[in-house]
Protein backbone atom coordinates (compact mmCIF):
# COMPACT_ATOMS: atom_id res chain seq x y z
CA UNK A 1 20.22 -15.57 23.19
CA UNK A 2 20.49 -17.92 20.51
CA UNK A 3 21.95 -15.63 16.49
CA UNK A 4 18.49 -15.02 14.79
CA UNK A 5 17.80 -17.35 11.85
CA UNK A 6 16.68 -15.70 8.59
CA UNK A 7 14.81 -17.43 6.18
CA UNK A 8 11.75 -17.34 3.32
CA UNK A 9 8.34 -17.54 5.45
CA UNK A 10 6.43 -20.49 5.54
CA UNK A 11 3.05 -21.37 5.63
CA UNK A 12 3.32 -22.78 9.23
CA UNK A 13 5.25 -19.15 10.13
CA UNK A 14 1.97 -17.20 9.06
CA UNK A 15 0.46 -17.34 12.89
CA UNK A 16 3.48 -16.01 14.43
CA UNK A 17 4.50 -13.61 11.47
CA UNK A 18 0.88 -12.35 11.95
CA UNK A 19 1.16 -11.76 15.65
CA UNK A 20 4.37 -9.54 15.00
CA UNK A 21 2.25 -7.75 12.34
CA UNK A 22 -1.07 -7.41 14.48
CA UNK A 23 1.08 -5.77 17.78
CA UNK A 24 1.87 -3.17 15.20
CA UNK A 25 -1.54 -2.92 14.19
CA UNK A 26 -0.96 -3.77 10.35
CA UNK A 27 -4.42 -5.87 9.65
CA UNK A 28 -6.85 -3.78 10.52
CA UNK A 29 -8.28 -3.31 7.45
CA UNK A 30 -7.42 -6.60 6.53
CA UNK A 31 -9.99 -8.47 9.14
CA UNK A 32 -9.96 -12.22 7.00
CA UNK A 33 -7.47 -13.92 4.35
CA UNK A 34 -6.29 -13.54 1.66
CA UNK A 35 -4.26 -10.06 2.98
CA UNK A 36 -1.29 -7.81 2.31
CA UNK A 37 1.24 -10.52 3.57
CA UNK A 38 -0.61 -12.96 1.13
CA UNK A 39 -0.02 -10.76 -1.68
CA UNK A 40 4.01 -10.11 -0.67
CA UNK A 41 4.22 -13.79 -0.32
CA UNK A 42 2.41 -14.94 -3.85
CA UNK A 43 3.98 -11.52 -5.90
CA UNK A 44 7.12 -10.75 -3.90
CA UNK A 45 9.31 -12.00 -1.28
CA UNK A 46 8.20 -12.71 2.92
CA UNK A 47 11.48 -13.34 5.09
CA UNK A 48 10.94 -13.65 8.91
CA UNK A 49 14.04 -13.61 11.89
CA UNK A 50 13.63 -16.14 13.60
CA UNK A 51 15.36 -16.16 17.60
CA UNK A 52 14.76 -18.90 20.14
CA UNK A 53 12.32 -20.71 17.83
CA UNK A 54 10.04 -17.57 17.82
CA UNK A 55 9.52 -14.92 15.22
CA UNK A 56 10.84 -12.14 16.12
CA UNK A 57 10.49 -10.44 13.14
CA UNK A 58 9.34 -9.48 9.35
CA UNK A 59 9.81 -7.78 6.38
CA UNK A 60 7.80 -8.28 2.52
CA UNK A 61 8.31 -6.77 -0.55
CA UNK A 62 6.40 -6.43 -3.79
CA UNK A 63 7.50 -6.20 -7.33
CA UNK A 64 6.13 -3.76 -10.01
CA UNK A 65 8.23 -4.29 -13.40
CA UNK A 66 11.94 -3.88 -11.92
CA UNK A 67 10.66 -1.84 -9.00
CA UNK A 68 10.88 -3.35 -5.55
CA UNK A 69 8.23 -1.88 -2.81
CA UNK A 70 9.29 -2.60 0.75
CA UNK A 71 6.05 -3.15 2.02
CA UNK A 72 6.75 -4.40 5.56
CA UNK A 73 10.09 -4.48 7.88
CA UNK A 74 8.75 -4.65 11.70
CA UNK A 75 10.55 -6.48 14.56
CA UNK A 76 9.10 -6.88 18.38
CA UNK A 77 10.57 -4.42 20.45
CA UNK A 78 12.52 -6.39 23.02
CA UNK A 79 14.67 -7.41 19.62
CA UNK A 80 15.28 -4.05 17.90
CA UNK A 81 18.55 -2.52 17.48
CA UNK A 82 19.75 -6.44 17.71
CA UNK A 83 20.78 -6.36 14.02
CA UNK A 84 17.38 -8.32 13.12
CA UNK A 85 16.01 -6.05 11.12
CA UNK A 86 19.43 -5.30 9.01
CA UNK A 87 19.49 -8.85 8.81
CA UNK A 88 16.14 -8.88 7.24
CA UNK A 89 16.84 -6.30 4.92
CA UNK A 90 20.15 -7.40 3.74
CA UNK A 91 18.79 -10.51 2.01
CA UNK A 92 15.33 -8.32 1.12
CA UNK A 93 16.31 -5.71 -0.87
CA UNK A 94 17.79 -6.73 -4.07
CA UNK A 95 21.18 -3.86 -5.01
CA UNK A 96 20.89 -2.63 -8.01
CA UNK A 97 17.47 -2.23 -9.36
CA UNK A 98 14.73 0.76 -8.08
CA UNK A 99 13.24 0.63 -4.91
CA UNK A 100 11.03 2.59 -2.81
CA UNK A 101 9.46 2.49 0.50
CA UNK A 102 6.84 4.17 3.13
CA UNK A 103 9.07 4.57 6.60
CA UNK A 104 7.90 5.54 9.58
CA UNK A 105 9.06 8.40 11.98
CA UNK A 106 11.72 5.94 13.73
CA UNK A 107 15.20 7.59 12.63
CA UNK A 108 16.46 4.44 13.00
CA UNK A 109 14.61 3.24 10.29
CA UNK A 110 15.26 6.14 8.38
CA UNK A 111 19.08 5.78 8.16
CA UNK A 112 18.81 1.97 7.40
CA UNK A 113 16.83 2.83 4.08
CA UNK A 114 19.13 5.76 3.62
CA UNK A 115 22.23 3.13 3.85
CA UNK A 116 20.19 1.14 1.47
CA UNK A 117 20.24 3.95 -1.02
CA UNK A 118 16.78 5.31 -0.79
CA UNK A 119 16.18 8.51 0.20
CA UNK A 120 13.43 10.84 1.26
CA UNK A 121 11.15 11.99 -1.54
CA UNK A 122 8.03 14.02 0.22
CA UNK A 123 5.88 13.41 3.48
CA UNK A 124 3.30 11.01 2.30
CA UNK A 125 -0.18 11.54 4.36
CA UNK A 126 -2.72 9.37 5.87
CA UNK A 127 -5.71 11.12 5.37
CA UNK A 128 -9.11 10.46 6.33
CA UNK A 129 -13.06 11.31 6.00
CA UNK A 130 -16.27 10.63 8.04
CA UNK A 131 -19.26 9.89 6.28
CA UNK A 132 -20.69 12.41 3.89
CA UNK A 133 -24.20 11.47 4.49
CA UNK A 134 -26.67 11.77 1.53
CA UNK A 135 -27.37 9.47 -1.60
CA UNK A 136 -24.28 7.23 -3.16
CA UNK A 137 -23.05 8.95 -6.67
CA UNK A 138 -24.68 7.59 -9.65
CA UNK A 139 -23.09 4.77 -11.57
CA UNK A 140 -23.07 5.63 -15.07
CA UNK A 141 -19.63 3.84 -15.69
CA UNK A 142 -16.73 1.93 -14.10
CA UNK A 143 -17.39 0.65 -10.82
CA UNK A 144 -18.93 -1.91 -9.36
CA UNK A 145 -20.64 -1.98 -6.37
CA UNK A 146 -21.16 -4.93 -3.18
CA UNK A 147 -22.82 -7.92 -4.30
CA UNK A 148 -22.31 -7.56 -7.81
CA UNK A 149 -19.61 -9.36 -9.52
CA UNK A 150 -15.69 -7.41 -9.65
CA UNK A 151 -14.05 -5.41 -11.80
CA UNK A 152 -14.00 -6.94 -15.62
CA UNK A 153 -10.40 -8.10 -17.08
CA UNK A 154 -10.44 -5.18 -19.78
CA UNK A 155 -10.95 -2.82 -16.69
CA UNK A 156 -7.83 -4.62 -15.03
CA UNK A 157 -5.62 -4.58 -18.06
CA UNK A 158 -6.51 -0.89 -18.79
CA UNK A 159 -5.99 0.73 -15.04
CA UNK A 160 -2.72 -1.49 -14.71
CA UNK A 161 -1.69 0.37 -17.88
CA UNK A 162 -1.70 3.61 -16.73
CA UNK A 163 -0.50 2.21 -13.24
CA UNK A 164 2.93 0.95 -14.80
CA UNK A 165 2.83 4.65 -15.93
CA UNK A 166 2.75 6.34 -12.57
CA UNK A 167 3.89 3.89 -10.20
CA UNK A 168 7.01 3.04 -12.01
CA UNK A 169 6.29 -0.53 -12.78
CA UNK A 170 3.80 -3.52 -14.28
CA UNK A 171 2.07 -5.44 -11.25
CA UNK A 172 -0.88 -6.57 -13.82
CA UNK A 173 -0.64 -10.06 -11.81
CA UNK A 174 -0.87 -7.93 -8.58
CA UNK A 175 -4.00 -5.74 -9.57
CA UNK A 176 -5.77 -8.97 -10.81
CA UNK A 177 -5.42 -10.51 -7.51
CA UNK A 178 -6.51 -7.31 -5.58
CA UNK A 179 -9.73 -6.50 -8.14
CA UNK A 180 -10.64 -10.11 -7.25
CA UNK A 181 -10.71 -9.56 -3.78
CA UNK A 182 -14.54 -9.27 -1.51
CA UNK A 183 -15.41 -5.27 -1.82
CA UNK A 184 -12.85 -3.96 -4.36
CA UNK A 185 -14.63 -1.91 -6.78
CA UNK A 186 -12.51 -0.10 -9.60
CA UNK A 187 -13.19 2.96 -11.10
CA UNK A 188 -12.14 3.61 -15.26
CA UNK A 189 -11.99 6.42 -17.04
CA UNK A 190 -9.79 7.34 -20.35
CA UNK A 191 -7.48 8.84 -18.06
CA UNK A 192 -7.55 7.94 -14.95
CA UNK A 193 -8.35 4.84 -12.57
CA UNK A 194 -8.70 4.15 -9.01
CA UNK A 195 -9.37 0.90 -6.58
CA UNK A 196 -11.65 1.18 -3.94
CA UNK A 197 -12.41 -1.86 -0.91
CA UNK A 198 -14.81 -2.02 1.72
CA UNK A 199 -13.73 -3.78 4.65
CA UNK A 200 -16.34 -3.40 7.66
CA UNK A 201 -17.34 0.36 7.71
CA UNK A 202 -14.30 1.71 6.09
CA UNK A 203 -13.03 2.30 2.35
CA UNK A 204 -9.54 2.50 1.77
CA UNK A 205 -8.69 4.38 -1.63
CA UNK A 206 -5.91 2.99 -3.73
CA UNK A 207 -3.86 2.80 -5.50
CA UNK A 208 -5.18 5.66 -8.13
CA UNK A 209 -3.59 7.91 -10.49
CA UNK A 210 -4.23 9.85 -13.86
CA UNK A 211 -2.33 11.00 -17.09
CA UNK A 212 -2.30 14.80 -15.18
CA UNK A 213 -2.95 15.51 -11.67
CA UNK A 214 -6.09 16.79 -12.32
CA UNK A 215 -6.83 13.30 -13.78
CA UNK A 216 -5.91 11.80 -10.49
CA UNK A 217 -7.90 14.16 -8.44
CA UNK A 218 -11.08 13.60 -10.56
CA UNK A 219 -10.84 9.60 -10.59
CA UNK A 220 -9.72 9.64 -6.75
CA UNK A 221 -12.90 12.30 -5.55
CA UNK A 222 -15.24 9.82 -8.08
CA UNK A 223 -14.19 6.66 -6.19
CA UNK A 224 -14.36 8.42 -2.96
CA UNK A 225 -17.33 10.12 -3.17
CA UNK A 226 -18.92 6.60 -4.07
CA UNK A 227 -19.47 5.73 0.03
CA UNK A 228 -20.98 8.33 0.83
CA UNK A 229 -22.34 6.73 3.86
CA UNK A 230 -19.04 4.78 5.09
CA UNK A 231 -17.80 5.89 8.37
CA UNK A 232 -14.24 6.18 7.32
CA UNK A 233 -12.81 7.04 3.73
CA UNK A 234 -8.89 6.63 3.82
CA UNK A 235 -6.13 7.41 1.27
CA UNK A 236 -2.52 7.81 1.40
CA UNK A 237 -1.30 11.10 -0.64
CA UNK A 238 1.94 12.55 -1.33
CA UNK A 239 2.79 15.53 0.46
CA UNK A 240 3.84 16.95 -3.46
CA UNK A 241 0.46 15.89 -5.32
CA UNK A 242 -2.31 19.07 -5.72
CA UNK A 243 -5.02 16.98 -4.51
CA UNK A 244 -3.79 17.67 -0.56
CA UNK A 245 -4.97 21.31 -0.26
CA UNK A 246 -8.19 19.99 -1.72
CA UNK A 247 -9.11 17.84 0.35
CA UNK A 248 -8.06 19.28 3.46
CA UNK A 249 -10.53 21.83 2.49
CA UNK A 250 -13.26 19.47 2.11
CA UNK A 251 -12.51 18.41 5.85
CA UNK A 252 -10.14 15.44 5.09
CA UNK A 253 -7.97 15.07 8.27
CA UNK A 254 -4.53 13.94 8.46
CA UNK A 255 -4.35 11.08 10.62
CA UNK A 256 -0.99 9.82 10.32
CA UNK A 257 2.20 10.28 7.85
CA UNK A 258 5.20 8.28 7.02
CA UNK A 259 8.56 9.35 4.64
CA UNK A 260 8.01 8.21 0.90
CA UNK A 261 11.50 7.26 0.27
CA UNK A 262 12.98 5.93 -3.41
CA UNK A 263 16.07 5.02 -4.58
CA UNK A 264 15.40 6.97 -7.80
CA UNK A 265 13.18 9.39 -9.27
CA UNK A 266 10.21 6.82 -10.98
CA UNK A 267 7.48 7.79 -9.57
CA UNK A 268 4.49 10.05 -10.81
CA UNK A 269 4.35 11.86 -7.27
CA UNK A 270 1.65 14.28 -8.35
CA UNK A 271 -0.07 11.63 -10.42
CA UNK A 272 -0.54 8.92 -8.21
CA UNK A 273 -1.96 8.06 -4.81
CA UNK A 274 -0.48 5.03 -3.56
CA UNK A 275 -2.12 2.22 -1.51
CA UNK A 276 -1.04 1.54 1.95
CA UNK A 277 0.08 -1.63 2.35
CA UNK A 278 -0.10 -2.72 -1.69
CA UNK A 279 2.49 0.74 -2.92
C-alpha cells in the first residue's frame, strides 16, 4: 500500500470525500448542496488522505474569532489505526490557539484529541422530539417561516453578537451563509437567539444561546415549539446546561451523545446549544 497523500480538498475530491462522509451517515440532514463540508471548505479548512488514488479519508474545521471547531475527522475502516487520521490532524489543527471538538465514543479518537490538548468538558446529547401536533406558535416577532424570504441582516448581525459571546468566537461570515440557506428561520429576542432549518420532515435546532440559561431555554423552546407538526425536532445540548432535565420531561429522548472536548475553558456551556455539524 502506497504512504497516504495529504492535501487541501478539491473540488473534483467532493464525490469521493462525500462517499467517506455518507458511509458514516453525516448528510442526512443535509439531502442537496450547499452543506456542512461546503461551509468548512468556504470558512475553514477541508484536508482529505488520499491512498492508492482513493480517499480514504477526511477531516474540516471551522473558525469562530481565534477558535478552531473540528467539525469532521472520519477515515474508512479498512484504513484506521494506519496513521491517516493523525496525519489529517497534524496539518488540521493549528497549536496554539483554542480549539474544541464533538468526539465520538471511539477511545481511539478520544486520546488523539487528548494528545492534541483538548480535553473532555461534559457529555453533549443528541436529543430528539416527535411531532407535537396542534397549531404552529404565533409569530409576533423574529422568525421567519417557509416561503417567505430569510432572516434580515440586522437579525444576523445581532444573534452573531451574542453568539461570539457564548460560543467563544465571531463566525458573522458563517451565520450569514447559514441564515441564507432554504428553511433556516432565526429566532431574536433582546437576549437570546436561535437558528432553526427544515430539511424534509425534520428541524434541527442550532446553534442557540442566551445572556443566562434561562435566556437560552426560552429562545431554544420558542424556536422549537415553532414545528409543531415536524416529525423530528433535534438539538444537541450539553450534558451541564439546565435546559436537559427540561426537556427530558417534556418527552425529549436522547438519541445519541458524543464528548464535548476544548482545549480551554471558552465556552458558555450552560448558555449555548451548539449545532451539530456547524459548532
Amino acid at each position: 500500500m502506497a504512504e497516504p497523500i495529504v492535501r487541501a480538498a478539491a473540488e473534483a475530491d467532493m464525490p469521493g470525500l462525500r462517499a467517506v462522509a455518507g458511509h458514516y451517515g453525516l448528510l442526512g440532514m443535509w439531502p442537496e448542496r450547499p452543506d456542512f463540508v461546503d461551509a468548512e471548505r468556504e470558512f475553514g479548512a477541508v484536508l482529505v488522505g488520499e491512498v492508492d488514488g482513493t480517499i480514504a479519508g477526511f477531516g474540516g474545521t471551522l473558525r469562530r474569532g481565534t477558535v478552531t471547531h473540528l467539525g469532521d475527522l472520519f477515515v474508512l475502516p479498512d484504513h484506521q489505526s494506519s496513521g491517516l487520521g493523525r496525519a489529517i490532524l497534524a496539518r488540521l489543527l493549528p497549536r496554539d490557539t483554542p480549539k474544541v471538538t464533538f468526539a465520538s465514543n471511539d477511545k481511539r479518537a478520544l486520546a488523539l484529541y487528548v494528545r492534541n490538548g483538548m480535553r473532555p468538558r461534559c457529555p453533549l446529547l443528541y436529543l430528539k422530539r416527535g411531532p407535537l401536533g396542534g397549531r404552529p406558535a404565533s409569530r409576533e416577532s423574529g422568525p421567519a417561516v417557509p416561503g417567505e424570504s430569510g432572516p434580515g441582516e440586522a437579525e444576523v448581525r445581532a444573534a452573531a453578537a451574542m453568539d461570539a459571546h457564548v460560543s467563544g468566537g465571531d463566525r458573522t461570515a458563517t451565520l450569514t451563509w447559514y441564515a441564507g440557506l432554504p428553511g433556516v428561520t432565526l429566532h431574536v429576542s433582546g437576549s437570546g437567539y436561535a437558528f432553526a432549518r427544515v430539511a424534509g420532515d425534520r428541524v434541527v435546532i442550532g446553534p442557540a444561546g442566551g445572556a443566562t440559561p434561562q435566556d437560552c431555554a426560552d429562545i431554544v423552546l420558542e424556536a422549537a415549539n415553532a414545528h409543531p407538526r415536524a416529525g423530528r425536532v433535534l438539538l444537541a445540548v450539553p450534558g451541564t446546561h439546565p435546559l436537559l432535565p427540561l426537556l427530558l420531561e417534556a418527552g425529549w429522548h436522547i438519541g445519541d451523545m458524543d464528548t464535548l472536548m476544548t482545549s480551554e475553558d471558552f465556552m458558555r456551556l450552560d448558555c449555548y446549544t451548539p449545532h451539530p455539524d456547524l459548532g
